[in-house]
PDB file of N, CA and C in Angstrom:
ATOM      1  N   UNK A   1    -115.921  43.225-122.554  1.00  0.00           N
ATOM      2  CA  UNK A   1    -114.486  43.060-122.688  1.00  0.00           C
ATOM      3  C   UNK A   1    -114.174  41.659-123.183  1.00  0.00           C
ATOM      4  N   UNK A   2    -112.931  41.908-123.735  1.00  0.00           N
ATOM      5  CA  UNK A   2    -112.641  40.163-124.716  1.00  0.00           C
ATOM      6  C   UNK A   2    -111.906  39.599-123.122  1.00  0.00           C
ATOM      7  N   UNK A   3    -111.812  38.273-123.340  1.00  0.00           N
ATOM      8  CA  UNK A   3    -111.286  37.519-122.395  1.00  0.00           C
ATOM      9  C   UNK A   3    -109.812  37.519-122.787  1.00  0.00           C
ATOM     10  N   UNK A   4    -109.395  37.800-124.037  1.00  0.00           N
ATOM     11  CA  UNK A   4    -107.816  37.939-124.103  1.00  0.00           C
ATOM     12  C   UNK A   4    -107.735  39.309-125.433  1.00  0.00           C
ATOM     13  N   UNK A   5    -106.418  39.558-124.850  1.00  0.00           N
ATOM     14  CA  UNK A   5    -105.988  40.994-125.966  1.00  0.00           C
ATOM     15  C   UNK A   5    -104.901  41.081-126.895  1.00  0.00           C
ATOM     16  N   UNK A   6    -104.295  40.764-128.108  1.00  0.00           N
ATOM     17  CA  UNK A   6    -103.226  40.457-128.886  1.00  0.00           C
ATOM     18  C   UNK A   6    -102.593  41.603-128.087  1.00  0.00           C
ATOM     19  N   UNK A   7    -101.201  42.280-128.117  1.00  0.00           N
ATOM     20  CA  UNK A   7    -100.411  43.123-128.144  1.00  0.00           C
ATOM     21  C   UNK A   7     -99.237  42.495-128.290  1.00  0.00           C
ATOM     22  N   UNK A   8     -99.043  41.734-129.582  1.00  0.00           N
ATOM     23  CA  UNK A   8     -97.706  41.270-129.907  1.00  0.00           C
ATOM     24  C   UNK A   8     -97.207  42.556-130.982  1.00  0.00           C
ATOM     25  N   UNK A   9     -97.968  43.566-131.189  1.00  0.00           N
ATOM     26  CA  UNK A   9     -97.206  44.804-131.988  1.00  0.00           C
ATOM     27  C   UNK A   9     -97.595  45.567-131.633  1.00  0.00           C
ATOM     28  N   UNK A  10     -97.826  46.035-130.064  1.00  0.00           N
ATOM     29  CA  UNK A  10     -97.773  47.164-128.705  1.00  0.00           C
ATOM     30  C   UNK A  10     -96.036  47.969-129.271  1.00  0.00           C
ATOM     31  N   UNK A  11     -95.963  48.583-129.073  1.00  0.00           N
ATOM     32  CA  UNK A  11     -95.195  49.820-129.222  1.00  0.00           C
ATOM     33  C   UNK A  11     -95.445  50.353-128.168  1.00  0.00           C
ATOM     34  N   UNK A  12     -93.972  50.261-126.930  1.00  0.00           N
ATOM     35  CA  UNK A  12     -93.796  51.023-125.254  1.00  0.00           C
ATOM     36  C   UNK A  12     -93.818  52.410-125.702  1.00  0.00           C
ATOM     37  N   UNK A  13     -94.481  53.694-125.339  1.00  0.00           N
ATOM     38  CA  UNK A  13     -94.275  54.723-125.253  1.00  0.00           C
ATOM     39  C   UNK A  13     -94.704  55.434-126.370  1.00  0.00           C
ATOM     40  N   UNK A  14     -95.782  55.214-127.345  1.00  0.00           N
ATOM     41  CA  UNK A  14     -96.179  55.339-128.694  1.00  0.00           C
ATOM     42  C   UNK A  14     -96.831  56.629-128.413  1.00  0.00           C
ATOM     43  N   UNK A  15     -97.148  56.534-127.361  1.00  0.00           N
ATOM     44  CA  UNK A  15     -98.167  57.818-126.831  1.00  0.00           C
ATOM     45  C   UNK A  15     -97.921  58.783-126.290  1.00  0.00           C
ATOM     46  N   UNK A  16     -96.457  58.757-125.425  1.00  0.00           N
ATOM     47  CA  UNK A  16     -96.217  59.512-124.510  1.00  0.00           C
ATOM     48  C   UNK A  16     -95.269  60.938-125.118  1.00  0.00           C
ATOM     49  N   UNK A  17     -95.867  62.064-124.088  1.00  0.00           N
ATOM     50  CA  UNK A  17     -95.084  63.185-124.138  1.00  0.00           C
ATOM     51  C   UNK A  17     -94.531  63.589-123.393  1.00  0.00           C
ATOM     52  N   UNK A  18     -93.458  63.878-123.669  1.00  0.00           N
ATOM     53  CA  UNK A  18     -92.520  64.462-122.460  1.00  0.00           C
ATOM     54  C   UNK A  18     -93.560  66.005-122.114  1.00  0.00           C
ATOM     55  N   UNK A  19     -93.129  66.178-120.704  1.00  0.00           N
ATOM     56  CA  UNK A  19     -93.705  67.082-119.951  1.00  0.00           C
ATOM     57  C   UNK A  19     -93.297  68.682-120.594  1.00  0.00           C
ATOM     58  N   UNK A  20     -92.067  68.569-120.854  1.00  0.00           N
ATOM     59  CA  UNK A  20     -91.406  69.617-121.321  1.00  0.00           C
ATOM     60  C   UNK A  20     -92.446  70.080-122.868  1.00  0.00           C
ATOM     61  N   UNK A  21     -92.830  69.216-123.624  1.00  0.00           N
ATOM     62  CA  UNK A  21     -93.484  69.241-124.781  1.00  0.00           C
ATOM     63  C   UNK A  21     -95.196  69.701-124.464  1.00  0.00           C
ATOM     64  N   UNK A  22     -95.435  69.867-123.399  1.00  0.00           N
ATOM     65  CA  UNK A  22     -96.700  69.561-123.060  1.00  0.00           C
ATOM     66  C   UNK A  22     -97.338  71.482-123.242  1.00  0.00           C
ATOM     67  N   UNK A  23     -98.780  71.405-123.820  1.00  0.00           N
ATOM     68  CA  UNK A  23     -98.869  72.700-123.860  1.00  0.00           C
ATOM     69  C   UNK A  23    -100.065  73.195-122.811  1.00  0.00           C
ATOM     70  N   UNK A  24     -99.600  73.821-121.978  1.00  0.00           N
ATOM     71  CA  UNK A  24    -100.417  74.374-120.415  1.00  0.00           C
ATOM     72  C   UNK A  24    -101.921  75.283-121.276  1.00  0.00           C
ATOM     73  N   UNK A  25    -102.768  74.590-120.918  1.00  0.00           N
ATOM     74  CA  UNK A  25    -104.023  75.045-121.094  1.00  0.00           C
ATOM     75  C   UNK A  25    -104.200  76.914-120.322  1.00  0.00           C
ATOM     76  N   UNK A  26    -104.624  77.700-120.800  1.00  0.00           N
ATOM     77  CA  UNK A  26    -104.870  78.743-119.989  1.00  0.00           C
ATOM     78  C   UNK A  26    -106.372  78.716-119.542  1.00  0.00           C
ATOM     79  N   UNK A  27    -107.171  79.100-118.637  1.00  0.00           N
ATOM     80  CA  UNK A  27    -108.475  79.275-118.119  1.00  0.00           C
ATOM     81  C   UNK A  27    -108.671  80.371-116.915  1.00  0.00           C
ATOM     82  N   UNK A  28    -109.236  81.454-117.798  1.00  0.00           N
ATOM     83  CA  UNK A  28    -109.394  83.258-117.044  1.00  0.00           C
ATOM     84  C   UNK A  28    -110.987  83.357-116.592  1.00  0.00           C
ATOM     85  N   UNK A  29    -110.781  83.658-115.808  1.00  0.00           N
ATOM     86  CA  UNK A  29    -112.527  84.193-115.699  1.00  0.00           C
ATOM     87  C   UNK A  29    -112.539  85.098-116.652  1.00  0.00           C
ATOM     88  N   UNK A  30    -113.898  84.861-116.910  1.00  0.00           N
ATOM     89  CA  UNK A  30    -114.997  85.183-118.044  1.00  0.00           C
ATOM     90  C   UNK A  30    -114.814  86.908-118.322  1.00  0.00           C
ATOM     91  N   UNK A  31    -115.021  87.583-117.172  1.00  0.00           N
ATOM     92  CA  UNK A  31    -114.312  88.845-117.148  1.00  0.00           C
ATOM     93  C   UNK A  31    -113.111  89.223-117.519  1.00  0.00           C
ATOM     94  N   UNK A  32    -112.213  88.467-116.908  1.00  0.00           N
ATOM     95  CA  UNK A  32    -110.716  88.876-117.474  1.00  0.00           C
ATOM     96  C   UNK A  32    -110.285  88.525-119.304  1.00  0.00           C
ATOM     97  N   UNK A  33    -111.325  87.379-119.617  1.00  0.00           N
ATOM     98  CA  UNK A  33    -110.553  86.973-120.716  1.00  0.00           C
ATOM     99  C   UNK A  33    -111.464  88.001-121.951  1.00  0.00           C
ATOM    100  N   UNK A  34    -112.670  89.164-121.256  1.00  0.00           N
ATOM    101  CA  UNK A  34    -113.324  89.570-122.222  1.00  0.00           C
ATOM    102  C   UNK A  34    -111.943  90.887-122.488  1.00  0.00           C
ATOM    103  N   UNK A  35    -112.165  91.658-120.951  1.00  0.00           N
ATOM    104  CA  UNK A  35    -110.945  92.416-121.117  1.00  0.00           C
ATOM    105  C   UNK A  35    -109.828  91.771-122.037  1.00  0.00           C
ATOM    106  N   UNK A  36    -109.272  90.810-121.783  1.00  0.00           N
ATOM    107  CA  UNK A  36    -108.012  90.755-122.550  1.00  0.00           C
ATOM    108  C   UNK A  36    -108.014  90.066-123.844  1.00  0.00           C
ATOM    109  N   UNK A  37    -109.049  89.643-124.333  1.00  0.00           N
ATOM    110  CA  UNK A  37    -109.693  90.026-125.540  1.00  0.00           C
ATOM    111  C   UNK A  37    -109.779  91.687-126.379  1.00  0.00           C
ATOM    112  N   UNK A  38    -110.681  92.476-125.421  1.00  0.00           N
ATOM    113  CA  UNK A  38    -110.782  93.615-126.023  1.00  0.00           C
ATOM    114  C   UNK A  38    -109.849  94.662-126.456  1.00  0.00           C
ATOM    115  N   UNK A  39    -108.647  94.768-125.442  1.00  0.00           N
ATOM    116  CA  UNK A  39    -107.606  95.613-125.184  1.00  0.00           C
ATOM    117  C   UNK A  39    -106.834  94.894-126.507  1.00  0.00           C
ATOM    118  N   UNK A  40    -106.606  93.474-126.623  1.00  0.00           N
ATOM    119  CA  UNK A  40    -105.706  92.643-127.476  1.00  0.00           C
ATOM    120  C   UNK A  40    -106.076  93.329-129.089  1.00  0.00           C
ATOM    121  N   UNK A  41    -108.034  93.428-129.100  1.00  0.00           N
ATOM    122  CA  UNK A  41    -108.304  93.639-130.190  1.00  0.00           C
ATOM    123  C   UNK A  41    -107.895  95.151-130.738  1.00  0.00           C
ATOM    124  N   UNK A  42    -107.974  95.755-129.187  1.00  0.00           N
ATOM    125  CA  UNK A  42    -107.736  97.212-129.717  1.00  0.00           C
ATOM    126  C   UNK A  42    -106.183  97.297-130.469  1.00  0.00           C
ATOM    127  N   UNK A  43    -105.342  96.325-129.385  1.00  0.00           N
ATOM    128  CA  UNK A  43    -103.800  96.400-130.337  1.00  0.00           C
ATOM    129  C   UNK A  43    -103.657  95.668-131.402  1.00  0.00           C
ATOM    130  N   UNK A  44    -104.134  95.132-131.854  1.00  0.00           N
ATOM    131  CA  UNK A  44    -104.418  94.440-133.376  1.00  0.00           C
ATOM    132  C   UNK A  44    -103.686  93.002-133.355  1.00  0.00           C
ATOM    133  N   UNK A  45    -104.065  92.241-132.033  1.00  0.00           N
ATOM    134  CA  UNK A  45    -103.516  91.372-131.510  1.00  0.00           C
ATOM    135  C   UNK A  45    -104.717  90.287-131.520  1.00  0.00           C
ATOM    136  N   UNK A  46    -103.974  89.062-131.006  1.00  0.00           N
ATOM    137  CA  UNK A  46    -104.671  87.935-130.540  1.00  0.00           C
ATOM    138  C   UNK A  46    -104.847  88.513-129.135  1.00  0.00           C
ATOM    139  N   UNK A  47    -105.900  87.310-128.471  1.00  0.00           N
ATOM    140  CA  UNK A  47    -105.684  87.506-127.028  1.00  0.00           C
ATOM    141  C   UNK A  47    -104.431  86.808-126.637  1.00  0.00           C
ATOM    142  N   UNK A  48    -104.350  85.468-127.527  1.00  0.00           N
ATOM    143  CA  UNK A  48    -102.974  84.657-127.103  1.00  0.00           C
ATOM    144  C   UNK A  48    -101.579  85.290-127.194  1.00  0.00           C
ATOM    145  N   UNK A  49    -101.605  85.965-128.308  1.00  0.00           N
ATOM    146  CA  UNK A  49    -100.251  86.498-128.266  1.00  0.00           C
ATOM    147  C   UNK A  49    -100.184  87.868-127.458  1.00  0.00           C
ATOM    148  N   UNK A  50    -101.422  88.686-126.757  1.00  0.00           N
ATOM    149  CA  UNK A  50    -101.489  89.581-125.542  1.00  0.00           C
ATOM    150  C   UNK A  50    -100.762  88.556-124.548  1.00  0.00           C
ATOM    151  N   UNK A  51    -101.669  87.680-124.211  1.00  0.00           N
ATOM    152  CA  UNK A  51    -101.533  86.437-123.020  1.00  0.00           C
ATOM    153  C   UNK A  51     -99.959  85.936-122.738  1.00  0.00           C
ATOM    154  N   UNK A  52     -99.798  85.693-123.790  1.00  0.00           N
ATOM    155  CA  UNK A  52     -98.048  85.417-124.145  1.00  0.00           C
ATOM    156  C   UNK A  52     -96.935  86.388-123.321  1.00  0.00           C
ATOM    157  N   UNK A  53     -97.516  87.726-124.323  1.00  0.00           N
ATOM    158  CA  UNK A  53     -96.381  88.872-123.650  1.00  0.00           C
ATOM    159  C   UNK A  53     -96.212  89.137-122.408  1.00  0.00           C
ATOM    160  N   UNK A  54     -97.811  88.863-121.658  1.00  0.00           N
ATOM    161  CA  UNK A  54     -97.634  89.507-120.341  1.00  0.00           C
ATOM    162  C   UNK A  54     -97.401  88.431-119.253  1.00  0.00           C
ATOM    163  N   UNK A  55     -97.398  87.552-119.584  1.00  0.00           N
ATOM    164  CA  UNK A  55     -96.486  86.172-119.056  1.00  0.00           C
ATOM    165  C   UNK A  55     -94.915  86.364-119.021  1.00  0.00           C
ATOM    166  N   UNK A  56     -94.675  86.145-120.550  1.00  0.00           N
ATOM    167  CA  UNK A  56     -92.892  86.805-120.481  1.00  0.00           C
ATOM    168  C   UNK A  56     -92.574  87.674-119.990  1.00  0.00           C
ATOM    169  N   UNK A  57     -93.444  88.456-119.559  1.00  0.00           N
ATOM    170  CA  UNK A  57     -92.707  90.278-118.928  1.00  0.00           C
ATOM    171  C   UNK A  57     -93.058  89.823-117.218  1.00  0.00           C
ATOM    172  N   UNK A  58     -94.147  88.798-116.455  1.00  0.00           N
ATOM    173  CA  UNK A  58     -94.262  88.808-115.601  1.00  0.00           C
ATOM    174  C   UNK A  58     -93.258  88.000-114.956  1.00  0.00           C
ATOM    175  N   UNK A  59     -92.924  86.341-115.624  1.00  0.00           N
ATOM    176  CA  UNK A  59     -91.653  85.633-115.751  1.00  0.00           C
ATOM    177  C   UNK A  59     -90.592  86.504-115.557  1.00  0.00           C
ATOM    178  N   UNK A  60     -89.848  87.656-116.243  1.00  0.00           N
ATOM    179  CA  UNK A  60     -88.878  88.448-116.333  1.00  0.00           C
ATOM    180  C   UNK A  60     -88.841  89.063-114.833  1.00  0.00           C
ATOM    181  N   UNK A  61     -90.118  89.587-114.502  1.00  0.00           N
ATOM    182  CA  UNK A  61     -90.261  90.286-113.076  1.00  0.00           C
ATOM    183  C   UNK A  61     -90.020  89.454-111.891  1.00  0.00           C
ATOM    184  N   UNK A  62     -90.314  88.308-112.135  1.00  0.00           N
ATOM    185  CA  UNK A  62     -89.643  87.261-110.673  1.00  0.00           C
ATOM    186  C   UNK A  62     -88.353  86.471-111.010  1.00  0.00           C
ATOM    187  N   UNK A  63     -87.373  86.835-112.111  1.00  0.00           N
ATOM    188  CA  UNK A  63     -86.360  86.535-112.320  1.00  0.00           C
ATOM    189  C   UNK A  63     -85.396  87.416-111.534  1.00  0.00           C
ATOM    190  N   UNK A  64     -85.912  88.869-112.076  1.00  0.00           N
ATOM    191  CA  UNK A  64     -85.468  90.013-111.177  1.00  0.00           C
ATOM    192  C   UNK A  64     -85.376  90.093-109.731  1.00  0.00           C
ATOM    193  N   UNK A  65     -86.398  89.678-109.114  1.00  0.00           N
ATOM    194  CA  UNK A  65     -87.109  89.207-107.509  1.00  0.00           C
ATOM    195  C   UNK A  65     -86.241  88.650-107.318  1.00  0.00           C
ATOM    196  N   UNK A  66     -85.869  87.394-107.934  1.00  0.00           N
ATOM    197  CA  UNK A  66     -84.917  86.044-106.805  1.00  0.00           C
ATOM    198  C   UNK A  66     -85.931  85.336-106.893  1.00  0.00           C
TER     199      UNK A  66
END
């Protein structure tokens, strides 16, 4: 490490993302993501955009709930 560091043209916040912007990683067991792979392929789908729908429809179902 240097004993001193310029940052006279540091830029606060150059890096940062708002949370809202942030994109949530998905991670399925190995099983589930072959299934929802396969079924996706059978509908002529991604798995992501399978993954997608059944999020929005499950979201929708605990809106309904309360």
């Amino acid at each position: 490490m240097k004993d001193n560091y310029d940052f006279s043209d540091a830029k606060q916040g150059r890096f940062y993302t708002k949370p809202e912007d942030m994109v949530i990683p998905h991670y399925l067991k190995p099983s589930v993501e072959i299934a929802l792979r396969t079924y996706a392929r059978r509908k002529g789908k991604t798995a992501e955009e399978l993954l997608e729908a059944i999020v929005e429809k499950e979201l929708a179902l605990l809106e309904a709930i309360g």
